[in-house]
N, C-alpha and C. Protein backbone atom coordinates (compact mmCIF):
# COMPACT_ATOMS: atom_id res chain seq x y z
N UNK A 1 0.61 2.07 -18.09
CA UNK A 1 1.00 0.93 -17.25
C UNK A 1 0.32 1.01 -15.88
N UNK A 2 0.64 2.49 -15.22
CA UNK A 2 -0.02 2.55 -13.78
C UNK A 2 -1.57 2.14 -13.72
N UNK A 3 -2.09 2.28 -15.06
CA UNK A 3 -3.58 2.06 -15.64
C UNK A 3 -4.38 0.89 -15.33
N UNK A 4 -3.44 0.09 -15.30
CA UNK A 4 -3.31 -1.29 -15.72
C UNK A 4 -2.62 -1.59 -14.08
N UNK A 5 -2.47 -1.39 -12.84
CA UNK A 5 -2.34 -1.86 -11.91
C UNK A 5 -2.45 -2.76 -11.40
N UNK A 6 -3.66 -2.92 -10.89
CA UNK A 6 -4.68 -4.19 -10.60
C UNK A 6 -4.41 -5.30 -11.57
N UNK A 7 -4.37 -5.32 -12.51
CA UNK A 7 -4.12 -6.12 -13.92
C UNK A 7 -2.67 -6.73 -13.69
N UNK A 8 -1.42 -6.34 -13.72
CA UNK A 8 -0.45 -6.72 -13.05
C UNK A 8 0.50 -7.26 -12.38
N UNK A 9 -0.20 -6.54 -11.08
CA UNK A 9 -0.20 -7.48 -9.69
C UNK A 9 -0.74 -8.47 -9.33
N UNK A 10 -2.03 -8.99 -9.93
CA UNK A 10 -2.76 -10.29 -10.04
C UNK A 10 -2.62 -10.60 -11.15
N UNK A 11 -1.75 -10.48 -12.20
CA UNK A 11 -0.84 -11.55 -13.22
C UNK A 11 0.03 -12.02 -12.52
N UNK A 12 0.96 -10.99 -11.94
CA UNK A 12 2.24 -11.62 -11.51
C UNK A 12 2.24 -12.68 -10.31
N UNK A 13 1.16 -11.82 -9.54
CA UNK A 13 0.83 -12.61 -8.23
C UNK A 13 0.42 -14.37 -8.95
N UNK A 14 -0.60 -14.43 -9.64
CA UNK A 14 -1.37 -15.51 -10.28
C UNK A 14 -0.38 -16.84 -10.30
N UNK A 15 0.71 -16.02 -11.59
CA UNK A 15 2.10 -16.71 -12.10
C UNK A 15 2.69 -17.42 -11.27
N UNK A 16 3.43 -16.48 -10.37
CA UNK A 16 4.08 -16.60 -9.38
C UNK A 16 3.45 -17.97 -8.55
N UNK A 17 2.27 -17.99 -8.30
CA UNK A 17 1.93 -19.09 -7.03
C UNK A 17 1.77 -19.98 -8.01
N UNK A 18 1.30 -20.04 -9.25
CA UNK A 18 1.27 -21.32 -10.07
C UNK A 18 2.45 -21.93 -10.20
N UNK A 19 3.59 -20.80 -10.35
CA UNK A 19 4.59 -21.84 -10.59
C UNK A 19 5.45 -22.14 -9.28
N UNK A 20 5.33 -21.65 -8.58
CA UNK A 20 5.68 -22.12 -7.22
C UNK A 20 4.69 -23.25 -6.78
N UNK A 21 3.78 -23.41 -6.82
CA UNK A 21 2.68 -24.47 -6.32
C UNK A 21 3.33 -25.72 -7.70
N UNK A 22 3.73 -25.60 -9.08
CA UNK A 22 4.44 -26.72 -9.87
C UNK A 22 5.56 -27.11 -9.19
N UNK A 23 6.55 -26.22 -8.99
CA UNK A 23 7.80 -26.36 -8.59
C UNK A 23 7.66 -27.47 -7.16
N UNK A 24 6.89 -26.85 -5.92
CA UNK A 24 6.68 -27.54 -4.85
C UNK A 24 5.93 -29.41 -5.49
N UNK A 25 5.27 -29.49 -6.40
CA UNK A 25 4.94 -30.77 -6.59
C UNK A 25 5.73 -31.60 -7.45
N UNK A 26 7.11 -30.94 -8.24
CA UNK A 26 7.78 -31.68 -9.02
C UNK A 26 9.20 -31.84 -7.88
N UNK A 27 9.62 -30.84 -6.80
CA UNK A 27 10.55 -31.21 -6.56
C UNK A 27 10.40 -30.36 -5.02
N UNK A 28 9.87 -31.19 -4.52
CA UNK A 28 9.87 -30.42 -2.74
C UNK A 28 11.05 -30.72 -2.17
N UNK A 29 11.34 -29.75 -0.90
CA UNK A 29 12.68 -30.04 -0.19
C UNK A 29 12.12 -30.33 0.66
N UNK A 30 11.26 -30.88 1.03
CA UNK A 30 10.94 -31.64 2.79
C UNK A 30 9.41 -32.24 2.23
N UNK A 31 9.50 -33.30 2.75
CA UNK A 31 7.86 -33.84 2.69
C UNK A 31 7.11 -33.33 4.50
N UNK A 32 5.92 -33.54 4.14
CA UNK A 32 4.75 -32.32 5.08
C UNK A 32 4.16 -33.59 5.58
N UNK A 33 4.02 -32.98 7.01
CA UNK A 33 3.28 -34.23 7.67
C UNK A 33 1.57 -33.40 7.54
N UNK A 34 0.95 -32.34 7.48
CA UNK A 34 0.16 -32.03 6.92
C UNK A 34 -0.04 -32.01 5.61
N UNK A 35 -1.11 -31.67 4.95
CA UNK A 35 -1.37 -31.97 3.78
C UNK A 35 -1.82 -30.36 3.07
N UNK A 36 -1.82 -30.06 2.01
CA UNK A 36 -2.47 -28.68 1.26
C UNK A 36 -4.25 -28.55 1.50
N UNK A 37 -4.63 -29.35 1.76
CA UNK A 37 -6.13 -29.40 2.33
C UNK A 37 -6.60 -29.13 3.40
N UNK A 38 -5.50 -29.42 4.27
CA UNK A 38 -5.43 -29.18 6.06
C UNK A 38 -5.56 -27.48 6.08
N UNK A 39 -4.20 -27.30 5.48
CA UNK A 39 -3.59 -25.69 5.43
C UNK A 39 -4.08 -24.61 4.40
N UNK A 40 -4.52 -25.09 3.31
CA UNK A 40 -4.31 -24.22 2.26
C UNK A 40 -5.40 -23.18 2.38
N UNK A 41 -6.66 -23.99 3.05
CA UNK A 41 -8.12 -22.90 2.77
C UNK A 41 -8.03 -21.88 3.62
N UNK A 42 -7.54 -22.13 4.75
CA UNK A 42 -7.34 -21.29 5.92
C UNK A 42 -5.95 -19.90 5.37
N UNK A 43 -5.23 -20.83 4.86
CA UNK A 43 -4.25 -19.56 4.40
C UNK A 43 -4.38 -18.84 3.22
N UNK A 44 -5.51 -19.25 2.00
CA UNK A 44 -5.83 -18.87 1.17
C UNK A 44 -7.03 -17.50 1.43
N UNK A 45 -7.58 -18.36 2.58
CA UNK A 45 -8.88 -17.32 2.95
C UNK A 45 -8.51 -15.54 3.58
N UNK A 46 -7.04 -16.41 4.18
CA UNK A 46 -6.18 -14.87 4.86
C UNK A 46 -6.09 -14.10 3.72
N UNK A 47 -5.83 -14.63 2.41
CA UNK A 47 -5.24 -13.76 1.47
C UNK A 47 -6.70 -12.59 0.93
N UNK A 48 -7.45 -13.60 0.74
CA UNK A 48 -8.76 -12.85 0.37
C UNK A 48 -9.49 -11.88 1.61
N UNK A 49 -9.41 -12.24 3.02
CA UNK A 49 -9.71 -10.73 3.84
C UNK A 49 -9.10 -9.97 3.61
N UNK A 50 -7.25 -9.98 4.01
CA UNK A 50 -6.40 -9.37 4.03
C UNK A 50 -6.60 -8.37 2.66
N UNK A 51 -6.77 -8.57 1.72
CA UNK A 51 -7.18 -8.17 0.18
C UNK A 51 -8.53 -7.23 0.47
N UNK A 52 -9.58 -7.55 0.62
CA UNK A 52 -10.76 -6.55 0.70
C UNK A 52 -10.58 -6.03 2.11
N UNK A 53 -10.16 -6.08 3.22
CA UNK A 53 -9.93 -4.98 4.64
C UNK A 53 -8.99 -3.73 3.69
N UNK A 54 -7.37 -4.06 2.72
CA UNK A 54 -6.74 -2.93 2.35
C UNK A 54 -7.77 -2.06 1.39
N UNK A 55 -8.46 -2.98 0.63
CA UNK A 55 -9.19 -2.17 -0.18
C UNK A 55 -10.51 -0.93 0.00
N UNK A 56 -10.91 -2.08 1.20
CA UNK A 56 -11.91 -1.04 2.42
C UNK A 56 -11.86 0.12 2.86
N UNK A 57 -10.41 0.16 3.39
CA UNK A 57 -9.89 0.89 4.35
C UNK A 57 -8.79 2.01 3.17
N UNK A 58 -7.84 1.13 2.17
CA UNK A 58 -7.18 1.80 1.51
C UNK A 58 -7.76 2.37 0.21
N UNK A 59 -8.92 2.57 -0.11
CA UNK A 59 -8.91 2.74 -1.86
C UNK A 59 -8.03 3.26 -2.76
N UNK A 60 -7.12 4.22 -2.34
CA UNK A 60 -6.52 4.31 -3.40
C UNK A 60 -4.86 3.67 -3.01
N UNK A 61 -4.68 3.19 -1.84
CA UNK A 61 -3.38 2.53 -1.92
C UNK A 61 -2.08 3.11 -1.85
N UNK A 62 -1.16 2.39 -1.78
CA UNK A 62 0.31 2.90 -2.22
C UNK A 62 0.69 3.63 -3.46
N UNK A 63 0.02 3.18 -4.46
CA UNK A 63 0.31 3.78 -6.04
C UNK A 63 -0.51 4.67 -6.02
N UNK A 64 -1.64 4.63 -5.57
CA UNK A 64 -2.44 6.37 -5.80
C UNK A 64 -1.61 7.15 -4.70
N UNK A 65 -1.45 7.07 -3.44
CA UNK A 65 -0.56 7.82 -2.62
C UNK A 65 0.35 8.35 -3.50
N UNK A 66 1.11 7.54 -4.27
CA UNK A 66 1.95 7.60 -5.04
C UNK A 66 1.93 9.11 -5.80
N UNK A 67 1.25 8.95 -6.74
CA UNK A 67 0.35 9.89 -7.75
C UNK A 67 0.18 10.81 -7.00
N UNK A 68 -0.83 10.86 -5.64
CA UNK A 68 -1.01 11.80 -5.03
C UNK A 68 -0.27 13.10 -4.94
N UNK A 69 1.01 12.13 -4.35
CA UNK A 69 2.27 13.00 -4.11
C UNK A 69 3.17 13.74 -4.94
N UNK A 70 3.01 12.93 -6.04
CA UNK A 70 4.16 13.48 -7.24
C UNK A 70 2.79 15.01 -7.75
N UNK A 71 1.73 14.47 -7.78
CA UNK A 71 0.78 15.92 -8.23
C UNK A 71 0.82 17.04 -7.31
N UNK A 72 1.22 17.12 -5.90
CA UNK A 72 1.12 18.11 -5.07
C UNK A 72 2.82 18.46 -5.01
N UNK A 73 3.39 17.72 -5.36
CA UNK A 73 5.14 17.94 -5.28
C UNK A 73 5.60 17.34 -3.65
N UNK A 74 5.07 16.54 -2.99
CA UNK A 74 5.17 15.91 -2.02
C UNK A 74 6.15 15.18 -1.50
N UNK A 75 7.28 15.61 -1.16
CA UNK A 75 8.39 14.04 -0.27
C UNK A 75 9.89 14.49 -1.39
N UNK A 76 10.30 14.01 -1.02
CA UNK A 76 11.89 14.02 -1.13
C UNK A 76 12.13 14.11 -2.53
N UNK A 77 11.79 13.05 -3.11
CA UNK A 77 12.32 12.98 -4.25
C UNK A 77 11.54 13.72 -5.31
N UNK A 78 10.57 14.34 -5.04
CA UNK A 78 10.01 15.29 -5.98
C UNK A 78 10.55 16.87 -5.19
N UNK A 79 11.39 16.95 -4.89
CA UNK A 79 12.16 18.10 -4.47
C UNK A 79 13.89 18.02 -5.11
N UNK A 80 14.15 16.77 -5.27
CA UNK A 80 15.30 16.77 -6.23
C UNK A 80 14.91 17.00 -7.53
N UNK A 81 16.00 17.23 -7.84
CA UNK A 81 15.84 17.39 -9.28
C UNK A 81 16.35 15.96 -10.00
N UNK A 82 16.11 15.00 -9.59
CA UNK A 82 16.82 13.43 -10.14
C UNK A 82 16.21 13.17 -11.93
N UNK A 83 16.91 12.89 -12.18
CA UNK A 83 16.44 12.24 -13.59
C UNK A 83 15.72 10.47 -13.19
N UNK A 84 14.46 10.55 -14.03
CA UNK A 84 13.47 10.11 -13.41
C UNK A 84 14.10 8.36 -13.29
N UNK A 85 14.75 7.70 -14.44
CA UNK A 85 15.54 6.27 -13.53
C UNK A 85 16.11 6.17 -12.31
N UNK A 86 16.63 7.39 -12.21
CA UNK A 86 16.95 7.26 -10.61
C UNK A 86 16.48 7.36 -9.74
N UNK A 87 15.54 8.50 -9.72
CA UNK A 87 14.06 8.79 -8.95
C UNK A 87 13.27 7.26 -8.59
N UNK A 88 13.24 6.49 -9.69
CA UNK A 88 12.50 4.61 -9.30
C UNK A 88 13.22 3.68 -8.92
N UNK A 89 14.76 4.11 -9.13
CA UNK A 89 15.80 3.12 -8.18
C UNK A 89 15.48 3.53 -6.95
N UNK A 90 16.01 4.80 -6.43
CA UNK A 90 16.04 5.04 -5.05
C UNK A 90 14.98 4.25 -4.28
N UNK A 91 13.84 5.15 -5.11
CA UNK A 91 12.36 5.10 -4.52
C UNK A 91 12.32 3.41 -4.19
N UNK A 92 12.59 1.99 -5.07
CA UNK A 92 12.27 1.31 -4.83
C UNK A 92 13.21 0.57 -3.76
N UNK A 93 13.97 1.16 -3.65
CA UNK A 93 15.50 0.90 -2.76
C UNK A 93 14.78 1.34 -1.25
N UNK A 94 14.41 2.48 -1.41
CA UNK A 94 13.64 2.78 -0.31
C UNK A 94 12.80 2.35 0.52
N UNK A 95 12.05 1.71 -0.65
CA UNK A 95 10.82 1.30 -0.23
C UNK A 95 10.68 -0.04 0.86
N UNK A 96 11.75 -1.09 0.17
CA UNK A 96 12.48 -2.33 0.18
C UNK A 96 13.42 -2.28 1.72
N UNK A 97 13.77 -1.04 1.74
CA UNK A 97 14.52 -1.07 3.56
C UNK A 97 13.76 -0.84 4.47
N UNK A 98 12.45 0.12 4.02
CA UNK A 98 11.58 0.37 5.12
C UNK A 98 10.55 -0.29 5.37
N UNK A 99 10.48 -1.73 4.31
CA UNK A 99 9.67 -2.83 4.74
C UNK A 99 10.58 -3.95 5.73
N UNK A 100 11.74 -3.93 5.35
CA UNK A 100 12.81 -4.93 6.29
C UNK A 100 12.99 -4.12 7.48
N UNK A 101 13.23 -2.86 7.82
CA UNK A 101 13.10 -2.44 9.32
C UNK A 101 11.23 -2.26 10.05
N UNK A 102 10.34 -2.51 9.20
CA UNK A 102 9.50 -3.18 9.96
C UNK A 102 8.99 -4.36 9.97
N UNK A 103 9.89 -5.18 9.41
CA UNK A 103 10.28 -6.66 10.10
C UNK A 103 10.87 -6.77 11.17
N UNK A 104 11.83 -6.15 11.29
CA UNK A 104 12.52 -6.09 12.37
C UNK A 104 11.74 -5.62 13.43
N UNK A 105 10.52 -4.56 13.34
CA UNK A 105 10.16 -4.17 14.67
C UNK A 105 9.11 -4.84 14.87
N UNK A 106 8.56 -5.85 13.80
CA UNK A 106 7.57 -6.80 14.05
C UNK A 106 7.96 -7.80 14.83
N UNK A 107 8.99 -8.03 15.13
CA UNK A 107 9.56 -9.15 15.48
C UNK A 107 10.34 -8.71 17.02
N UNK A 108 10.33 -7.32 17.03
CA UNK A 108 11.35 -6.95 18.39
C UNK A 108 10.37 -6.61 19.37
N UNK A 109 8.92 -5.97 18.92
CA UNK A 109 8.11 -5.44 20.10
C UNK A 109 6.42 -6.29 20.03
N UNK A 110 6.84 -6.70 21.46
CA UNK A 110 5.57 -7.39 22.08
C UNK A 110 4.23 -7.56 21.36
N UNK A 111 4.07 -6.53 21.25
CA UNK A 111 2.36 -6.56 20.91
C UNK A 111 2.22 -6.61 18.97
N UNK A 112 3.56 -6.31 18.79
CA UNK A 112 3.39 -6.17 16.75
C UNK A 112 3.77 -7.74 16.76
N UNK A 113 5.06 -8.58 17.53
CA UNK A 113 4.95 -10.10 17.26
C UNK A 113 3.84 -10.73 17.52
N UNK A 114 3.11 -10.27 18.56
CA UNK A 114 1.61 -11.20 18.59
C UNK A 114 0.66 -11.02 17.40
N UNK A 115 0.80 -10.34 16.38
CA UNK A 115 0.21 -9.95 14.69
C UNK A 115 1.18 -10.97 14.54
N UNK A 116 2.37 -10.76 14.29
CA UNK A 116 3.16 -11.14 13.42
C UNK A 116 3.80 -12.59 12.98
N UNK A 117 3.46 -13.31 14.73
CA UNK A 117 3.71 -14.24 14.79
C UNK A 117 2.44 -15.90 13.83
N UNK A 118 1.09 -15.35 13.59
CA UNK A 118 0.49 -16.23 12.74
C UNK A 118 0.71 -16.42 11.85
N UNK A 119 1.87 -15.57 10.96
CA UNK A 119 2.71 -16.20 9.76
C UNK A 119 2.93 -17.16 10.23
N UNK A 120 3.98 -17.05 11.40
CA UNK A 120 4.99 -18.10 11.57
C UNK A 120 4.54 -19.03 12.15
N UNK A 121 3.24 -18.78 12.69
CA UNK A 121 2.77 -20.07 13.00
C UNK A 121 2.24 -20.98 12.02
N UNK A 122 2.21 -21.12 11.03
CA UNK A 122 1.77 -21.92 10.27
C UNK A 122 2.02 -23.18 10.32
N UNK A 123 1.49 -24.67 10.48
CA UNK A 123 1.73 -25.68 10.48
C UNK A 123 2.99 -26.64 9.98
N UNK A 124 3.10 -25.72 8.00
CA UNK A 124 4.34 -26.53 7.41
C UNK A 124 4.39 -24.96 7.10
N UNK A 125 5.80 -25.68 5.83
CA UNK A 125 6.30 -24.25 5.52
C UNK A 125 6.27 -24.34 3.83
N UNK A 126 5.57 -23.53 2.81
CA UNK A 126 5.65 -23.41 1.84
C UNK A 126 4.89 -22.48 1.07
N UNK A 127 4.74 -22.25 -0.21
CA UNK A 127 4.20 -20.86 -1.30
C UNK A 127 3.26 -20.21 -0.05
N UNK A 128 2.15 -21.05 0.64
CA UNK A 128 0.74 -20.22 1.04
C UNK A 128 1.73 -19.64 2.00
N UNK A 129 2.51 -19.79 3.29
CA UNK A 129 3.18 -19.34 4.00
C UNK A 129 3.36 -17.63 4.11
N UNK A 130 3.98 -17.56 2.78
CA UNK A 130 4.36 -16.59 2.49
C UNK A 130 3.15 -15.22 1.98
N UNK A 131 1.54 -15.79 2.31
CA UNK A 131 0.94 -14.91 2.06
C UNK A 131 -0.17 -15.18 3.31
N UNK A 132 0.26 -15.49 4.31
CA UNK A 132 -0.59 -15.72 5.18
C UNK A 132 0.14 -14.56 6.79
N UNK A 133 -0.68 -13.56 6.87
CA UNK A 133 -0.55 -12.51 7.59
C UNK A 133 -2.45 -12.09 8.53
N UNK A 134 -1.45 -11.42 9.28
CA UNK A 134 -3.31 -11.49 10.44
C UNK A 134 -3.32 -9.87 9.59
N UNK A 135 -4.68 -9.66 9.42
CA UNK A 135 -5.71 -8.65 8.69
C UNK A 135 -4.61 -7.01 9.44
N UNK A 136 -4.58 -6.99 10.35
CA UNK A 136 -3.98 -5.75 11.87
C UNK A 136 -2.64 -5.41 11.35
N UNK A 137 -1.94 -6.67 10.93
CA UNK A 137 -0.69 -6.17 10.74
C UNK A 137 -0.86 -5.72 9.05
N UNK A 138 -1.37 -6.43 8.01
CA UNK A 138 -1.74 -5.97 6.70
C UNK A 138 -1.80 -4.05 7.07
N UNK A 139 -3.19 -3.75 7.72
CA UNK A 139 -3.31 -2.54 7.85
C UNK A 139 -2.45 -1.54 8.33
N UNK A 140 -1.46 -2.44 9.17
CA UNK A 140 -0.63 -1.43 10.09
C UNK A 140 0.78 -1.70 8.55
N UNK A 141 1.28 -2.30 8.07
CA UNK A 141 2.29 -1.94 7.05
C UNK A 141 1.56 -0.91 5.95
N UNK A 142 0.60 -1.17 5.70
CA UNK A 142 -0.27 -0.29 4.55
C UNK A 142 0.07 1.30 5.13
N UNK A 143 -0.21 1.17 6.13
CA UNK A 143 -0.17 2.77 7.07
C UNK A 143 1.36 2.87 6.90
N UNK A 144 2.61 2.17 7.22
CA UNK A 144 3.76 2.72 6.95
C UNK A 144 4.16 2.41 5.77
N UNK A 145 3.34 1.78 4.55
CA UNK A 145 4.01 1.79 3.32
C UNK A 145 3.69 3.24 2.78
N UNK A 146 2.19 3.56 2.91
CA UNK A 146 1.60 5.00 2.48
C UNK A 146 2.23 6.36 2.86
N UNK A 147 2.85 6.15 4.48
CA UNK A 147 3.64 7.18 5.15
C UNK A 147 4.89 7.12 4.24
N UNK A 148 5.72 6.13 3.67
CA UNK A 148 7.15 6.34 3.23
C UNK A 148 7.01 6.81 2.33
N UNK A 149 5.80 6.37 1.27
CA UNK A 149 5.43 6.81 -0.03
C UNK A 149 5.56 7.93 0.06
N UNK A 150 4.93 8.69 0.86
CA UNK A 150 4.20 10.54 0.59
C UNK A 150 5.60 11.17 1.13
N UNK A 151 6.18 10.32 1.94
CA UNK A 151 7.27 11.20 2.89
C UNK A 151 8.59 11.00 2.11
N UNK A 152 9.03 9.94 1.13
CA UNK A 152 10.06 10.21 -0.25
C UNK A 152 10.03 10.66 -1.28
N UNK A 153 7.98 10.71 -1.49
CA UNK A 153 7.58 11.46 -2.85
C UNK A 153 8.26 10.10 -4.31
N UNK A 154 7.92 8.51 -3.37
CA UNK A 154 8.47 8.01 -4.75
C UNK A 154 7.66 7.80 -5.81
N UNK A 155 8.22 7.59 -7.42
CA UNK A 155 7.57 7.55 -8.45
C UNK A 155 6.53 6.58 -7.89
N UNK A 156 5.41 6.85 -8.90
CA UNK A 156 4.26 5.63 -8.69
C UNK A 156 4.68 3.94 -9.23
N UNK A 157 5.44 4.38 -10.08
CA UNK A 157 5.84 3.58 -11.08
C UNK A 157 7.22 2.50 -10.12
N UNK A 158 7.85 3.03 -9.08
CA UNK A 158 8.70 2.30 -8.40
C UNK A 158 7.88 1.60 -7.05
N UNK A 159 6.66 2.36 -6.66
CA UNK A 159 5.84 1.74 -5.89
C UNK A 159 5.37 0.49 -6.61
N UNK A 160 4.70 0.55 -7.44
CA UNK A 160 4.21 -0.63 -8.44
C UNK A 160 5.35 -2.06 -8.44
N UNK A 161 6.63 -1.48 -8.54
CA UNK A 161 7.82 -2.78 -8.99
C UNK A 161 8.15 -2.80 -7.89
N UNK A 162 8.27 -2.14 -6.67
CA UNK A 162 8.46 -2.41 -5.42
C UNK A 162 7.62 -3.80 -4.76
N UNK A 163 6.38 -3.92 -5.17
CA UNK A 163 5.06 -4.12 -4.38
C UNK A 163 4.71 -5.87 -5.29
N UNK A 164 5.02 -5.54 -6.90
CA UNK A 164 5.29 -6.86 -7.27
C UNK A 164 6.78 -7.81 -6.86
N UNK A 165 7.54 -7.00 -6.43
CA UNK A 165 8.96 -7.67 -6.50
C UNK A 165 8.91 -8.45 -4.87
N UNK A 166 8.31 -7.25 -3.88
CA UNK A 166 7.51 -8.08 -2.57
C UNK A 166 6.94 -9.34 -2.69
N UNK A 167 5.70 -9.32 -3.32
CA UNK A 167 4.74 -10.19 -2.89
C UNK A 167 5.45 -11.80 -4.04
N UNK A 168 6.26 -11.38 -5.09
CA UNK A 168 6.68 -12.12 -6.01
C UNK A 168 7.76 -12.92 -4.81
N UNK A 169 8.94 -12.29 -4.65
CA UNK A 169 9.86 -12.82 -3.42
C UNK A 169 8.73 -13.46 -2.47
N UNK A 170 8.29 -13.27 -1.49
CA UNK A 170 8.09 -13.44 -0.51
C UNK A 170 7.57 -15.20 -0.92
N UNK A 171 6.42 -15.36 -1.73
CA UNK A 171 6.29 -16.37 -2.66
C UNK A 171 7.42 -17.54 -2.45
N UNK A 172 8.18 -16.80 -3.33
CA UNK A 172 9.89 -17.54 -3.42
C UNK A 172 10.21 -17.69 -2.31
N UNK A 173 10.53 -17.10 -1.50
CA UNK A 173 11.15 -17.27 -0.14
C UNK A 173 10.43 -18.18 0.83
N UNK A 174 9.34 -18.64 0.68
CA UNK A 174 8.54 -19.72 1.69
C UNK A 174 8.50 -20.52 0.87
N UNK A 175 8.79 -21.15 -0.46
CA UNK A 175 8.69 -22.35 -1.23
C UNK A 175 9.05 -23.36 -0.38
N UNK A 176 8.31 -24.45 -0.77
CA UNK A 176 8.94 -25.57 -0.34
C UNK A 176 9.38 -26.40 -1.74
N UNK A 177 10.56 -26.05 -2.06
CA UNK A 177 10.89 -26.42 -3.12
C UNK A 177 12.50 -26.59 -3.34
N UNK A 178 12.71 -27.61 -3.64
CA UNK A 178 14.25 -28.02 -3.51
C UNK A 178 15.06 -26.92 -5.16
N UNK A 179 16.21 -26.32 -4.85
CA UNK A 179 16.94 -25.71 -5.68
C UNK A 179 17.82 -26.12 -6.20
N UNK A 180 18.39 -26.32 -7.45
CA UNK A 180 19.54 -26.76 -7.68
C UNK A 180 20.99 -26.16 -6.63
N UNK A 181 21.95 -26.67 -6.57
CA UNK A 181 22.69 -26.49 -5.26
C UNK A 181 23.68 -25.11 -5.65
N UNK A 182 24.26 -24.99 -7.09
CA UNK A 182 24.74 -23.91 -7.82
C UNK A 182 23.92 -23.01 -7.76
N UNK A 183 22.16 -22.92 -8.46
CA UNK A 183 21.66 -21.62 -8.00
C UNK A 183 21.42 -21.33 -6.68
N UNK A 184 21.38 -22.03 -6.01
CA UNK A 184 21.15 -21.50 -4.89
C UNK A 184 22.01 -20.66 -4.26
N UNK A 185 23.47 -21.18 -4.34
CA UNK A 185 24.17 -20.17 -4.21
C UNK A 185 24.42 -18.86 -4.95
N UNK A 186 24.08 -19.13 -6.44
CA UNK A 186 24.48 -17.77 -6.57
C UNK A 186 23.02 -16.90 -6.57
N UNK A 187 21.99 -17.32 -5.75
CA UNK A 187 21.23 -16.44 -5.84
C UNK A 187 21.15 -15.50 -4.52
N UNK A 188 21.91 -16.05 -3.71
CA UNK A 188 22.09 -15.93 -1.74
C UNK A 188 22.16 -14.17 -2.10
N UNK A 189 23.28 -13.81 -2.92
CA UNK A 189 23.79 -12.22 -2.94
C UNK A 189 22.56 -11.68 -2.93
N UNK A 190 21.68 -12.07 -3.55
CA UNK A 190 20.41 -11.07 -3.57
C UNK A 190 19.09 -11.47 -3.36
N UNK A 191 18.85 -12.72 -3.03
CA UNK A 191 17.46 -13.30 -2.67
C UNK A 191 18.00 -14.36 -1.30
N UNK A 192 17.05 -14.09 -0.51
CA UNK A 192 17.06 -15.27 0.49
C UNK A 192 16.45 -16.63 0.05
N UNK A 193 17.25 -17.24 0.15
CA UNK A 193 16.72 -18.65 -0.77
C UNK A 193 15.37 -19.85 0.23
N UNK A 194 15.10 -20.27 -0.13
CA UNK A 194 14.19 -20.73 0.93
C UNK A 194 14.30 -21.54 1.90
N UNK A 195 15.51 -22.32 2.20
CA UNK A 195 16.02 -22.86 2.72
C UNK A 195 16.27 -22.05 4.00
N UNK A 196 17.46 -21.49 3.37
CA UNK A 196 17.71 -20.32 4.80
C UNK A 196 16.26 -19.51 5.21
N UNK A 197 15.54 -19.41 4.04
CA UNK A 197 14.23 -18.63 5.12
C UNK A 197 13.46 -19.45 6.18
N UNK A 198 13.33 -20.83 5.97
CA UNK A 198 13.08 -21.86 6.89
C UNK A 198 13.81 -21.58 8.11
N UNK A 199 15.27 -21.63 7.86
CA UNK A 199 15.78 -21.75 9.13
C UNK A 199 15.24 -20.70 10.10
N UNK A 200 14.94 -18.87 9.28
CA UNK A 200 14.52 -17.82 10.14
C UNK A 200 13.14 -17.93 10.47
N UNK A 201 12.46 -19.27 9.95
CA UNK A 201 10.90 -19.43 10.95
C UNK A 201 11.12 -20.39 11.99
């Protein structure tokens, strides 16, 4: 499976914006005083630097870090003795808080909101939204996704479902796409629905 990485993450990624890019044209929750032509190349183009700078700079990434670590006995959880489902809960549990507390410090200190803030600047709000980041801050989470990696020792294999379940959400969470009013609620317990993520841009 880890083999098959790359393969994956640009399925799921692929999926994901296709059917979010259907969803937004069969049933939007706000009409756009810009248009997908205005916005889209510019936020599409982020995706493709942002993509070859990690690859530049990262070659082997979060999941080889990954590997790295579990082969040298590296970080926390290769010092327990966990039976290995739990070892990819934690790990991805982990992974998942120490990307939301550097949201939080993206957003609390001066010089990381001036990165952080060209998400939010985006014109309208929908699917591209959610993958449109300045190149600085890409590199600077890569640097603390790689640090948590080596420093919990998580499976490679929870990095991997960590990293699709990210970029898959995040997707979801900038839709501009109207929800039925029942799921929406019952999805609040565990996904920020997109609505309310509007309100936090």
């Amino acid at each position: 499976m880890l083999g098959n990485e790359v393969v994956i993450r640009l399925g799921v990624f692929t999926g994901i914006l296709c059917v979010m890019i259907l969803a937004e044209a069969a049933a939007p929750r706000r009409d756009q005083r810009y248009t997908r032509r205005q916005r889209w190349p510019h936020n599409l183009l982020m995706v493709v630097v942002d993509t070859l700078v990690v690859r530049l700079l990262f070659p082997v990434a979060a999941v080889g870090a990954a590997v790295m670590a579990n082969e040298q006995a590296w970080g926390l959880l290769n010092l327990a003795n966990l039976p290995v489902w739990l070892s990819v809960l934690l790990g991805t549990i982990a992974l998942d808080l120490a990307i939301y507390f550097q949201h939080r410090i993206f957003h609390a200190v001066p010089w990381l909101w001036r990165l952080h803030r060209m998400h939010h600047a985006d014109l309208e709000f929908d699917v591209t939204t959610g993958l449109r980041f300045h190149p600085l801050e890409i590199v600077l989470s890569m640097v603390i996704k790689i640090s948590v990696v080596v420093a919990l020792g998580a499976p490679a294999i929870a990095v991997l479902i960590f990293e699709v379940i990210l970029n898959a959400t995040s997707m979801f969470n900038h839709g501009n796409v109207r929800l039925p009013q029942g799921l929406e609620q019952k999805l609040r317990p565990m996904f920020v629905p997109p609505e309310i993520h509007r309100g936090h841009h």
